[in-house]
C-alpha atoms as a PDB file:
ATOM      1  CA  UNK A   1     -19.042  91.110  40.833  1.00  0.00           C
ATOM      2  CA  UNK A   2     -16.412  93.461  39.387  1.00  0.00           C
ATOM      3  CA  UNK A   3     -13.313  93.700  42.010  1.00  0.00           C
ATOM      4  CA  UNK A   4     -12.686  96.251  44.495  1.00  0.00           C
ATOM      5  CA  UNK A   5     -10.770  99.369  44.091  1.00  0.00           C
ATOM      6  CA  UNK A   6      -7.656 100.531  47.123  1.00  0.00           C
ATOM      7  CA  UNK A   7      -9.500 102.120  49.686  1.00  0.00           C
ATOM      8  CA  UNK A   8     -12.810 101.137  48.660  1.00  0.00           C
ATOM      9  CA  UNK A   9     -14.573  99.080  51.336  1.00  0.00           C
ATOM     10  CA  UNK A  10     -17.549  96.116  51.488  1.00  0.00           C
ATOM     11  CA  UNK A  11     -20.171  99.325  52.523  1.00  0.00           C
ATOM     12  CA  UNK A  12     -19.366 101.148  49.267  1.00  0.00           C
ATOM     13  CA  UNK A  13     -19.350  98.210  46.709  1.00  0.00           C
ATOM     14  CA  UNK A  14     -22.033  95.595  48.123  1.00  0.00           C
ATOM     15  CA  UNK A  15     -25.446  96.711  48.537  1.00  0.00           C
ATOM     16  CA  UNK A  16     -26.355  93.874  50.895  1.00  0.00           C
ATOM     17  CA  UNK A  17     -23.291  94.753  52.963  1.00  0.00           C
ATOM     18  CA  UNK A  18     -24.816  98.503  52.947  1.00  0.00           C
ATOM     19  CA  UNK A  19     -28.439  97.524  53.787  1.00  0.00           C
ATOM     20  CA  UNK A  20     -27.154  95.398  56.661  1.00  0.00           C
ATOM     21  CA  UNK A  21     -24.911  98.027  58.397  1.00  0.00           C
ATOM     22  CA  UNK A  22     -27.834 100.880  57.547  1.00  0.00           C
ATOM     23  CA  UNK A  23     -30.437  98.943  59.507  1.00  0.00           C
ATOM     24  CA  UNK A  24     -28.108  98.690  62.575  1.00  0.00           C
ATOM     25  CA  UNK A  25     -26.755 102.602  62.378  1.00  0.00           C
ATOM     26  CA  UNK A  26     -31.292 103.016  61.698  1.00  0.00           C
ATOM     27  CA  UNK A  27     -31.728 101.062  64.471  1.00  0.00           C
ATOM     28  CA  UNK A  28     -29.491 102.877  66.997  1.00  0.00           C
ATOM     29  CA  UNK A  29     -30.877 106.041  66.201  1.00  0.00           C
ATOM     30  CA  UNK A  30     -34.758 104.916  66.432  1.00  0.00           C
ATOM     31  CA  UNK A  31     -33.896 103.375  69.918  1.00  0.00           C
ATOM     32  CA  UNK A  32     -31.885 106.798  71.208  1.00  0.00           C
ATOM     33  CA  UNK A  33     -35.239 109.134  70.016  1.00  0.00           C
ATOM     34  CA  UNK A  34     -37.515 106.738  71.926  1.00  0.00           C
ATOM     35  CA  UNK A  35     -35.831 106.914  75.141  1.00  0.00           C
ATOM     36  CA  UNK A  36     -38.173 108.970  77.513  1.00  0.00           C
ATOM     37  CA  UNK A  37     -41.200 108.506  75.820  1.00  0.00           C
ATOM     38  CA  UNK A  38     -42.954 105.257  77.758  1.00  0.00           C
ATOM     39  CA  UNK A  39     -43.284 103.473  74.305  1.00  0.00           C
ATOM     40  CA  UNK A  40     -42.040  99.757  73.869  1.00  0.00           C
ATOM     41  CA  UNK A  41     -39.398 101.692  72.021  1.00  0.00           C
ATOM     42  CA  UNK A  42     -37.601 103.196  75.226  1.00  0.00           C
ATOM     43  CA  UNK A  43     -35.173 100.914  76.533  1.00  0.00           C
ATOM     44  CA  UNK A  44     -34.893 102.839  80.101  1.00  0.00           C
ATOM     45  CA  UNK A  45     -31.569 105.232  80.164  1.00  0.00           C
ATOM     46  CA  UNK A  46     -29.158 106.809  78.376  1.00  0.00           C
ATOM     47  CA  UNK A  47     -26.733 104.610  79.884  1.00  0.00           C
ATOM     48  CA  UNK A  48     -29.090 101.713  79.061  1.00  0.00           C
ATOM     49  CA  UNK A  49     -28.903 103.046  74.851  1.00  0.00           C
ATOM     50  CA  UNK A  50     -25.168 103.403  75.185  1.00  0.00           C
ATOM     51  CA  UNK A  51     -24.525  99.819  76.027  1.00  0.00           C
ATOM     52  CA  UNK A  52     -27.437  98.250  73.826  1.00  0.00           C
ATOM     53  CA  UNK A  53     -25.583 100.660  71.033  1.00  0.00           C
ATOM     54  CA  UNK A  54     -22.164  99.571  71.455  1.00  0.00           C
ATOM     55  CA  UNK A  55     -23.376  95.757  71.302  1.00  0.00           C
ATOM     56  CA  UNK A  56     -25.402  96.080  68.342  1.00  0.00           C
ATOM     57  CA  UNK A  57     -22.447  98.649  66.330  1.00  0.00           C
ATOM     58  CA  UNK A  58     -19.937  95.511  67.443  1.00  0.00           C
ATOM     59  CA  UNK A  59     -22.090  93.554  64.984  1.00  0.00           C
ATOM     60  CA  UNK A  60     -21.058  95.989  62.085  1.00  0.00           C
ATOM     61  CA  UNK A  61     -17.714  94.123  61.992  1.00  0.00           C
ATOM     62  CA  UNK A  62     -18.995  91.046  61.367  1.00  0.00           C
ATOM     63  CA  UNK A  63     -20.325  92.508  58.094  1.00  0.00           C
ATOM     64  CA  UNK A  64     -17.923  94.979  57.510  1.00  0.00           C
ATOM     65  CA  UNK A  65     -15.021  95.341  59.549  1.00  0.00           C
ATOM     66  CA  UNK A  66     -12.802  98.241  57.298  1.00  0.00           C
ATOM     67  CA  UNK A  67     -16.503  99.960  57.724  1.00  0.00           C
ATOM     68  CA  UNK A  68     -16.449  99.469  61.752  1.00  0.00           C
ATOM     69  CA  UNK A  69     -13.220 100.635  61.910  1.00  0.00           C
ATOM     70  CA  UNK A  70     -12.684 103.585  59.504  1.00  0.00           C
ATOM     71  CA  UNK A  71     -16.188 105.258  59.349  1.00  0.00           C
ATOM     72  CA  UNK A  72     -17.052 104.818  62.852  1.00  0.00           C
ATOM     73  CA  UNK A  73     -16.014 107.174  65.038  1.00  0.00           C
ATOM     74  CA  UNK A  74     -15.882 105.024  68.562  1.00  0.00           C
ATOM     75  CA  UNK A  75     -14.392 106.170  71.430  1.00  0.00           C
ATOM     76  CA  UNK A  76     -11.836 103.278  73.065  1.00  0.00           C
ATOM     77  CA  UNK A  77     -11.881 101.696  76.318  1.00  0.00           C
ATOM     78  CA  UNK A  78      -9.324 103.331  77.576  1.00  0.00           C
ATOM     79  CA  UNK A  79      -9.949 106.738  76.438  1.00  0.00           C
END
């Protein structure tokens, strides 16, 4: 694996690292479409998505964490 360039990060180099952070950003947008519709795709309320979303884009820094924090745009806690 040829070595990583300044300011390149794990998202842009590894394509397992890529494939693993698309199925989570995939996944967050499938369940936010669904909500409203009655399917065993709509997880209840928007309030409901938010949370479910913020747990699974937490797992994004376990793969990538330059990713999680540079590319996502989050807002903090205490914002």
């Amino acid at each position: 694996m040829k070595e990583r360039q300044p300011g390149q990060i794990k998202y842009d180099t590894n394509k397992s690292v890529r494939s693993k952070v698309d199925k989570i950003l995939h996944d967050c947008v499938v369940m936010f479409a669904n909500l409203g519709t009655n399917t065993p795709l709509d997880v209840g309320t928007k309030e409901d998505a938010k949370r479910i979303e913020k747990e699974k884009l937490e797992g994004i820094k376990d793969i990538d964490l330059d990713f999680y924090n540079d590319r996502l745009l989050l807002k903090k806690e205490d914002e």
